[in-house]
N, C-alpha and C. Protein backbone atom coordinates (compact mmCIF):
# COMPACT_ATOMS: atom_id res chain seq x y z
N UNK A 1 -14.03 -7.94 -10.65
CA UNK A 1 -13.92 -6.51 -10.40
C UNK A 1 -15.30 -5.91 -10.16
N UNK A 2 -16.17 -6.43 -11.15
CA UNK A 2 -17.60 -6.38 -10.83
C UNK A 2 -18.15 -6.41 -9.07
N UNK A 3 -17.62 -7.42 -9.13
CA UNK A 3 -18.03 -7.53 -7.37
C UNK A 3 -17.19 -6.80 -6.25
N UNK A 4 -16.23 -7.08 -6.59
CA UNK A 4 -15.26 -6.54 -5.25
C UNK A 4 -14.58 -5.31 -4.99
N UNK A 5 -14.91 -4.11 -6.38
CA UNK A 5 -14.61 -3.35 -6.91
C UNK A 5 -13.40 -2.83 -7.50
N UNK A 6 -13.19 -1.64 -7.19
CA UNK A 6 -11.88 -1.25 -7.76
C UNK A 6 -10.55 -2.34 -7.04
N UNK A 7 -9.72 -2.51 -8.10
CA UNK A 7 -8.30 -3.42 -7.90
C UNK A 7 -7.14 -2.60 -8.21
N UNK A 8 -5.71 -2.53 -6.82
CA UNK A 8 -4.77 -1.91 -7.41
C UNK A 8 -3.91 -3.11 -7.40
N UNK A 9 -2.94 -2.72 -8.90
CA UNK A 9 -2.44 -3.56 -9.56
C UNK A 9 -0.61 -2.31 -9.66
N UNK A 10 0.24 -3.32 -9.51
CA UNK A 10 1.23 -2.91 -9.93
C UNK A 10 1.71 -3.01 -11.70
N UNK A 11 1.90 -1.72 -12.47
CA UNK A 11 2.07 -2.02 -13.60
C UNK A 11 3.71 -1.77 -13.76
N UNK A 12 3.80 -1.56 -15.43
CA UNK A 12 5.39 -1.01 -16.09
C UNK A 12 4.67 -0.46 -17.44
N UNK A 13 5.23 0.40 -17.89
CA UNK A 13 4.63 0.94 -18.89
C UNK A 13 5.48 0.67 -20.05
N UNK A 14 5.44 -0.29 -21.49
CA UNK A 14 5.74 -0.84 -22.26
C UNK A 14 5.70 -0.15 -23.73
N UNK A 15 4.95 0.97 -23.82
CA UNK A 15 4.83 1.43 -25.20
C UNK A 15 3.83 2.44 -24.85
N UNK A 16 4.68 4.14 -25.29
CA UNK A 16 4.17 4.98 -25.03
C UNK A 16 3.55 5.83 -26.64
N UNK A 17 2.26 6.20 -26.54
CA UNK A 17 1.83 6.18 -27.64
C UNK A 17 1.50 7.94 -27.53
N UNK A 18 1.33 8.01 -28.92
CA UNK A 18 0.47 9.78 -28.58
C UNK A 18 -0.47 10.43 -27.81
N UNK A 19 -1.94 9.61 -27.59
CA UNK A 19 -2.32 9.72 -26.56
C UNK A 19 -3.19 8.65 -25.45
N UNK A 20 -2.17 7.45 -25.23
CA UNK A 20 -2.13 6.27 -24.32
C UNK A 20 -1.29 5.49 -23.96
N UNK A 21 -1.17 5.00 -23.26
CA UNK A 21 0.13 3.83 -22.67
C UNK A 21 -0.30 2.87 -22.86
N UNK A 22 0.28 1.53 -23.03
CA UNK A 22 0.44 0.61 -22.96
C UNK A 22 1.26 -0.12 -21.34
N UNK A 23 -0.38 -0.76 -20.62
CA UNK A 23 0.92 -1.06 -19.63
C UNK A 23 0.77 -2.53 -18.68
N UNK A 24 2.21 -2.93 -18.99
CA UNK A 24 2.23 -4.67 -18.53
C UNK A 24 1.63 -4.80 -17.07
N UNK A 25 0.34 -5.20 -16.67
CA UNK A 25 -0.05 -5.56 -15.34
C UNK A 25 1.12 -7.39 -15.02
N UNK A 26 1.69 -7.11 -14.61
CA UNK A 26 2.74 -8.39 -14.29
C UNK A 26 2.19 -9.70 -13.52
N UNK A 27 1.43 -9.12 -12.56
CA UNK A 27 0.82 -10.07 -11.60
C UNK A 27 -0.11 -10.66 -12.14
N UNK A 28 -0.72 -10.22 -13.10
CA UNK A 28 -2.31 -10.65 -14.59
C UNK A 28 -1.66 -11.38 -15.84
N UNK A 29 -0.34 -10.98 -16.00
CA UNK A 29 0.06 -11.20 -17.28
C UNK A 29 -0.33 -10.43 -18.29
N UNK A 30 -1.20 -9.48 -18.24
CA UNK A 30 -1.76 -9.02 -19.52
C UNK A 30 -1.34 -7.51 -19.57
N UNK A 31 -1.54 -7.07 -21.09
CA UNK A 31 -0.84 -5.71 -21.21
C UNK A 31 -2.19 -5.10 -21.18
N UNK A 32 -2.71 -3.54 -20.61
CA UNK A 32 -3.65 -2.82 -20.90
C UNK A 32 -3.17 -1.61 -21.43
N UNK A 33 -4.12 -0.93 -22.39
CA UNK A 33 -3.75 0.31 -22.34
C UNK A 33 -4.60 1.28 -21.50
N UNK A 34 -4.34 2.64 -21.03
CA UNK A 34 -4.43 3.87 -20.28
C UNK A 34 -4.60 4.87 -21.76
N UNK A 35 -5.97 5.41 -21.71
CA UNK A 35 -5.79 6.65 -22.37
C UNK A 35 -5.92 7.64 -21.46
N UNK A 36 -4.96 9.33 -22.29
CA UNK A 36 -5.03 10.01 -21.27
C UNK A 36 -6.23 10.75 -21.04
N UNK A 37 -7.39 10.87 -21.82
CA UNK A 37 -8.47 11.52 -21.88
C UNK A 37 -9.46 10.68 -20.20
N UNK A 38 -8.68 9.78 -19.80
CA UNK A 38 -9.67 9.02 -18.95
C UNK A 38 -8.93 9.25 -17.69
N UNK A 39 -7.77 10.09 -17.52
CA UNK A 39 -6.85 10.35 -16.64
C UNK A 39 -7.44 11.89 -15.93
N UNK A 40 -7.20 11.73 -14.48
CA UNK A 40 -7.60 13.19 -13.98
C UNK A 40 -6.21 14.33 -14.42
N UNK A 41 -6.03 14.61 -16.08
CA UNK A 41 -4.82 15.37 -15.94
C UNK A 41 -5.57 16.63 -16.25
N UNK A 42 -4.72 17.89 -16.49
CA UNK A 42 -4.77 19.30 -17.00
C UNK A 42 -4.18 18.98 -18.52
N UNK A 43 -2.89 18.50 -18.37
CA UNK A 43 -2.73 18.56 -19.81
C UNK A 43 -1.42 17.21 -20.09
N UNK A 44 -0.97 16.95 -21.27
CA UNK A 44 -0.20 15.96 -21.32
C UNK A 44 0.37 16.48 -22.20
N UNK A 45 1.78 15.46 -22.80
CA UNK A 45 2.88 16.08 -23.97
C UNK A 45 3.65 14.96 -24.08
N UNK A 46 3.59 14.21 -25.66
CA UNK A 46 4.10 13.40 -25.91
C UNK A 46 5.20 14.35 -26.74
N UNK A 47 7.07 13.40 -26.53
CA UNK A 47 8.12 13.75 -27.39
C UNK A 47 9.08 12.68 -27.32
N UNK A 48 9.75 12.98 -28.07
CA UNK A 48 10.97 11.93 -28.59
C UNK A 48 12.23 12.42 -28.52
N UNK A 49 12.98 11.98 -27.60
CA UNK A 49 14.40 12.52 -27.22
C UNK A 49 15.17 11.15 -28.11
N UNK A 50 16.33 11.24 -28.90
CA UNK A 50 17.19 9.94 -29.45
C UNK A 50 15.98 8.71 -29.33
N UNK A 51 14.71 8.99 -30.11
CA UNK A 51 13.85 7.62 -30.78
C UNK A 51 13.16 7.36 -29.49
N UNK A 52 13.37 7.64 -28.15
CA UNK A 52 13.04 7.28 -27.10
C UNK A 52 11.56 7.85 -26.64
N UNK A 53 10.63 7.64 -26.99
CA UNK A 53 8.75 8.07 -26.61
C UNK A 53 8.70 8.49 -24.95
N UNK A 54 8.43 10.07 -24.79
CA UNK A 54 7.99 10.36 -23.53
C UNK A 54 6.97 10.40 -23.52
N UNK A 55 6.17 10.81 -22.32
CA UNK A 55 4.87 11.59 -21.93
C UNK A 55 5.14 12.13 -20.83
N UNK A 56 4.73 13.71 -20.96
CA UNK A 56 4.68 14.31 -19.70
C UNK A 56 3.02 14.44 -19.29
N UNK A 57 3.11 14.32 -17.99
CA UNK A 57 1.74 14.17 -18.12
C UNK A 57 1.33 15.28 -16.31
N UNK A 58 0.38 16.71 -16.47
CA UNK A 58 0.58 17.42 -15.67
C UNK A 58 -1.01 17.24 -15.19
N UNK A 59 -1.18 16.62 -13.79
CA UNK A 59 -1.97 16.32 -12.92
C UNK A 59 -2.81 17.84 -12.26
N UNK A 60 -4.38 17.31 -12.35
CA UNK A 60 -5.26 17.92 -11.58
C UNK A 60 -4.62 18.76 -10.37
N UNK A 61 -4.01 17.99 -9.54
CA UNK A 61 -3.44 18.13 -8.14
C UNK A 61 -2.20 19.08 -8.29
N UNK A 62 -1.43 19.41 -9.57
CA UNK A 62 -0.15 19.74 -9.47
C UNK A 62 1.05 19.21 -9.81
N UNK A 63 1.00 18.17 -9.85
CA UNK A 63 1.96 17.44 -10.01
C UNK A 63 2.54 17.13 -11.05
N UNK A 64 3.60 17.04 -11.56
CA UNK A 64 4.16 16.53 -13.04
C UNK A 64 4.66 15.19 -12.69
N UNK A 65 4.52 14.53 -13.76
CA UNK A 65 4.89 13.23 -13.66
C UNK A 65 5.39 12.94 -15.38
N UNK A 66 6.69 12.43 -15.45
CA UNK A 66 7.28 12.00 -17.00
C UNK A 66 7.38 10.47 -16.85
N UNK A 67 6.52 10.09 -17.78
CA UNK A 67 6.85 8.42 -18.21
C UNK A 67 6.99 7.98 -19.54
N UNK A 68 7.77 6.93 -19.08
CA UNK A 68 8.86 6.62 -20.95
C UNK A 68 8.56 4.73 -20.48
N UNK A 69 9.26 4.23 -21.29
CA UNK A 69 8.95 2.77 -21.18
C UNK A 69 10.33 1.90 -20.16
N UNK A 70 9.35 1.00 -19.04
CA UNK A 70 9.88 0.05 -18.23
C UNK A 70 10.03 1.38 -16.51
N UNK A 71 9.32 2.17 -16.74
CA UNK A 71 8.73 3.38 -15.59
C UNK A 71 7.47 2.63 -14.95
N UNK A 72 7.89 1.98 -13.71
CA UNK A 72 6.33 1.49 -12.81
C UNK A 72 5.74 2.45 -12.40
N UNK A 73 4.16 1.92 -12.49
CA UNK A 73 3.15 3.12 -12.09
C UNK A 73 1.70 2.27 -11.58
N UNK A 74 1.79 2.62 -10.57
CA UNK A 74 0.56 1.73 -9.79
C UNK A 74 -0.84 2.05 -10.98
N UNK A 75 -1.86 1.12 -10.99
CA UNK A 75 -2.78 1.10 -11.97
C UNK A 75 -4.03 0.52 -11.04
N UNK A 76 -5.19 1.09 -11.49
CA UNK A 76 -6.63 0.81 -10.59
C UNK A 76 -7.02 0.38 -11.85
N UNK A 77 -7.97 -1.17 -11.50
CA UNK A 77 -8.81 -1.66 -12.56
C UNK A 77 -10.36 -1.65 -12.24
N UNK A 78 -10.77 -0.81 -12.94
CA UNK A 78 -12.31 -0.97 -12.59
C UNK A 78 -13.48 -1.47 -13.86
N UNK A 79 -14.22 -1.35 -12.80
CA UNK A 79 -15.65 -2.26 -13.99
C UNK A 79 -15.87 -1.39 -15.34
N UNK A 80 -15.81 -2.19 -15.85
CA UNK A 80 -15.76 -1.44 -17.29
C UNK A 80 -17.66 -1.64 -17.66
N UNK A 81 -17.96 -1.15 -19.38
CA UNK A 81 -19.63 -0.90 -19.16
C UNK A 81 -19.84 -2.10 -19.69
N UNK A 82 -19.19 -2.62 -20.21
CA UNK A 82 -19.70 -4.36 -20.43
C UNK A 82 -19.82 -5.38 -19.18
N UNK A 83 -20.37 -6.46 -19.44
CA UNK A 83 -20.15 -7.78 -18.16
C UNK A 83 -18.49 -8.18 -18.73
N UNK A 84 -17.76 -8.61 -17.55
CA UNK A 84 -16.39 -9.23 -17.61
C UNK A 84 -15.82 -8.01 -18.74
N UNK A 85 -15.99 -7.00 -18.45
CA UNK A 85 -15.27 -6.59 -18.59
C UNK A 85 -14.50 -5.03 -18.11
N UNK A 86 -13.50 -4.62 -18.11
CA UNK A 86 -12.56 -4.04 -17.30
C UNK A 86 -11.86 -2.94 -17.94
N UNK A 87 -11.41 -1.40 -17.15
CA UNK A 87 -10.68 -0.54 -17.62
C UNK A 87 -8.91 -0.36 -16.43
N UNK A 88 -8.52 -0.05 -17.38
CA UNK A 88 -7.31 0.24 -16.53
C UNK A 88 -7.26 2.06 -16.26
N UNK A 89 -6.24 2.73 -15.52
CA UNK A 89 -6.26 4.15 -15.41
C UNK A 89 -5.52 4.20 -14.00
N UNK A 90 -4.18 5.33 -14.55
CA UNK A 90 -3.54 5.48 -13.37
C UNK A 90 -3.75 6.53 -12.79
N UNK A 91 -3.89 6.30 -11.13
CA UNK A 91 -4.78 7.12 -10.11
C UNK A 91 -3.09 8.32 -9.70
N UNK A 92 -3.58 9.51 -9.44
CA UNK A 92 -2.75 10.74 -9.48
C UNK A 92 -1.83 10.21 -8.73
N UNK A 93 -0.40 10.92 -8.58
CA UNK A 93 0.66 10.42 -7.54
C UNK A 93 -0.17 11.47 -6.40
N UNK A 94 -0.10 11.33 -5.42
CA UNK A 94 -0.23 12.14 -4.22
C UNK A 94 0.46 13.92 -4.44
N UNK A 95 -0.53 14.46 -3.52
CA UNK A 95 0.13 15.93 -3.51
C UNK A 95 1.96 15.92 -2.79
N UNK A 96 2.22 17.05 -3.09
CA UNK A 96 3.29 17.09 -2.57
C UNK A 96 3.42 17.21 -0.84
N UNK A 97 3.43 16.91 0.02
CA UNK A 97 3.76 17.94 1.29
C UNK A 97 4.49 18.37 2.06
N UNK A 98 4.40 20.00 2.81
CA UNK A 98 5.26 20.31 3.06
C UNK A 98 6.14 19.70 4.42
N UNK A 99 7.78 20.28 4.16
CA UNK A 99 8.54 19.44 5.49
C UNK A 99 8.32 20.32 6.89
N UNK A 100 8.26 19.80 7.83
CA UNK A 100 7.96 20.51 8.80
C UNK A 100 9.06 21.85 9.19
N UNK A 101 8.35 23.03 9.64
CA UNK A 101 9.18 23.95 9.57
C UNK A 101 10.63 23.15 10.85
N UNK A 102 11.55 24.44 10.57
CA UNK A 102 13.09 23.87 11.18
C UNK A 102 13.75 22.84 10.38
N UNK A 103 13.00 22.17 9.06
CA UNK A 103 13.81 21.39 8.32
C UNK A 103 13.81 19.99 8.67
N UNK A 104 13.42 20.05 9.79
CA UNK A 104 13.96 17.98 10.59
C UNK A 104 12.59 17.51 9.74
N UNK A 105 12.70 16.25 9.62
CA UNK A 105 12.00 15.38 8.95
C UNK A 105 10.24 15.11 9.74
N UNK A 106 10.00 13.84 9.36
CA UNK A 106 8.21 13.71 9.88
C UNK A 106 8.65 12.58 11.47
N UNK A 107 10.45 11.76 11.27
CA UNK A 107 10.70 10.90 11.77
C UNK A 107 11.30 11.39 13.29
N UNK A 108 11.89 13.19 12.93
CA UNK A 108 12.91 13.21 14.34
C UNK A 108 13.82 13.79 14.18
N UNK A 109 14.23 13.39 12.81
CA UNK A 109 15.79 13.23 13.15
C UNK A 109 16.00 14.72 11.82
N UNK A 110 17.18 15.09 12.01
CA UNK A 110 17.69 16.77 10.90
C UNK A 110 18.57 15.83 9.88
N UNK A 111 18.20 14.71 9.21
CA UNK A 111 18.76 14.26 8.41
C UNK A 111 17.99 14.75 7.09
N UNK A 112 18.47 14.88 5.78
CA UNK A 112 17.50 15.13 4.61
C UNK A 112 16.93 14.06 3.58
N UNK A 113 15.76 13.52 3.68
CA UNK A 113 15.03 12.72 2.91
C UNK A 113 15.72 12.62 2.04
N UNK A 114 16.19 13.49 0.75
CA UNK A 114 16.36 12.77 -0.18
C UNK A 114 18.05 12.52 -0.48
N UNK A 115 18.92 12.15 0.69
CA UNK A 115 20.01 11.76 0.63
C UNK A 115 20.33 10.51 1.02
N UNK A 116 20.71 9.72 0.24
CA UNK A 116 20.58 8.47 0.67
C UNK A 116 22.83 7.83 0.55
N UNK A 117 23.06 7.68 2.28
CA UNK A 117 24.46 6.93 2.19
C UNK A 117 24.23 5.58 2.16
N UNK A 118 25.51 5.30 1.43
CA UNK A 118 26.59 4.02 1.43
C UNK A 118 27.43 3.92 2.17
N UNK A 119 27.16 2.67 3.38
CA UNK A 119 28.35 2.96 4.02
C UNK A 119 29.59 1.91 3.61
C-alpha cells in the first residue's frame, strides 16, 4: 500500500460498535475496523432496534447512509504511520444527482430508475 497507494477493497460490515465498525475485507481475509472520527462525517448515531446495532452515519456531502451488520460498503486502505502497516476508512457514497428535467432518465428512455420488473 506503501508503494502503490491507496487500495479499494470490497468490504461487509460484521460488528457495529459505538463509535467503529468492524469490517470483513473478503478478498484479504481479514477483519478491520473503521472509526468514525476518521470518516469525512457531520455526525453519526449508534441504536438498537430488537438487539440489532445500527449506525446512522450523516456525510460531509449530505448524504445519510444506515449500516447494521452483513451491509457491503466499499473500503479504501491506505498507508498507515507505521512501515507495513495500514488503515481502513469508508470513502463518502457519492452526491446525489439531479434527474434530468421532463423526468426521462440519463439513458433515453421515460422509464423510472427505481422500478425494477419481473417478467
Amino acid at each position: 500500500i506503501a508503494e502503490c497507494g491507496t487500495l479499494e477493497q470490497k468490504g461487509s460490515v460484521v460488528k457495529v460498535l459505538d463509535h467503529a465498525l468492524d469490517i470483513l475485507l473478503s478478498d484479504l481475509g481479514i477483519v478491520r475496523r473503521v472509526y468514525t472520527d476518521k470518516l469525512d462525517i457531520k455526525a453519526f448515531k449508534t441504536r438498537r432496534i430488537q438487539s440489532i446495532p445500527y449506525m446512522d452515519l450523516e456525510w460531509s456531502n449530505g448524504r445519510k447512509q444506515t449500516l447494521t451488520a452483513f451491509t457491503s460498503v466499499p473500503v479504501h486502505l491506505i498507508k498507515g504511520d507505521k512501515p507495513f502497516e495500514f488503515k481502513a476508512v469508508i470513502p463518502p457514497p457519492p452526491p446525489l444527482t439531479a434527474k434530468p428535467a421532463g423526468g426521462a432518465s440519463a439513458a433515453g428512455n421515460d422509464e423510472d430508475d427505481d422500478v425494477i420488473t419481473l417478467d
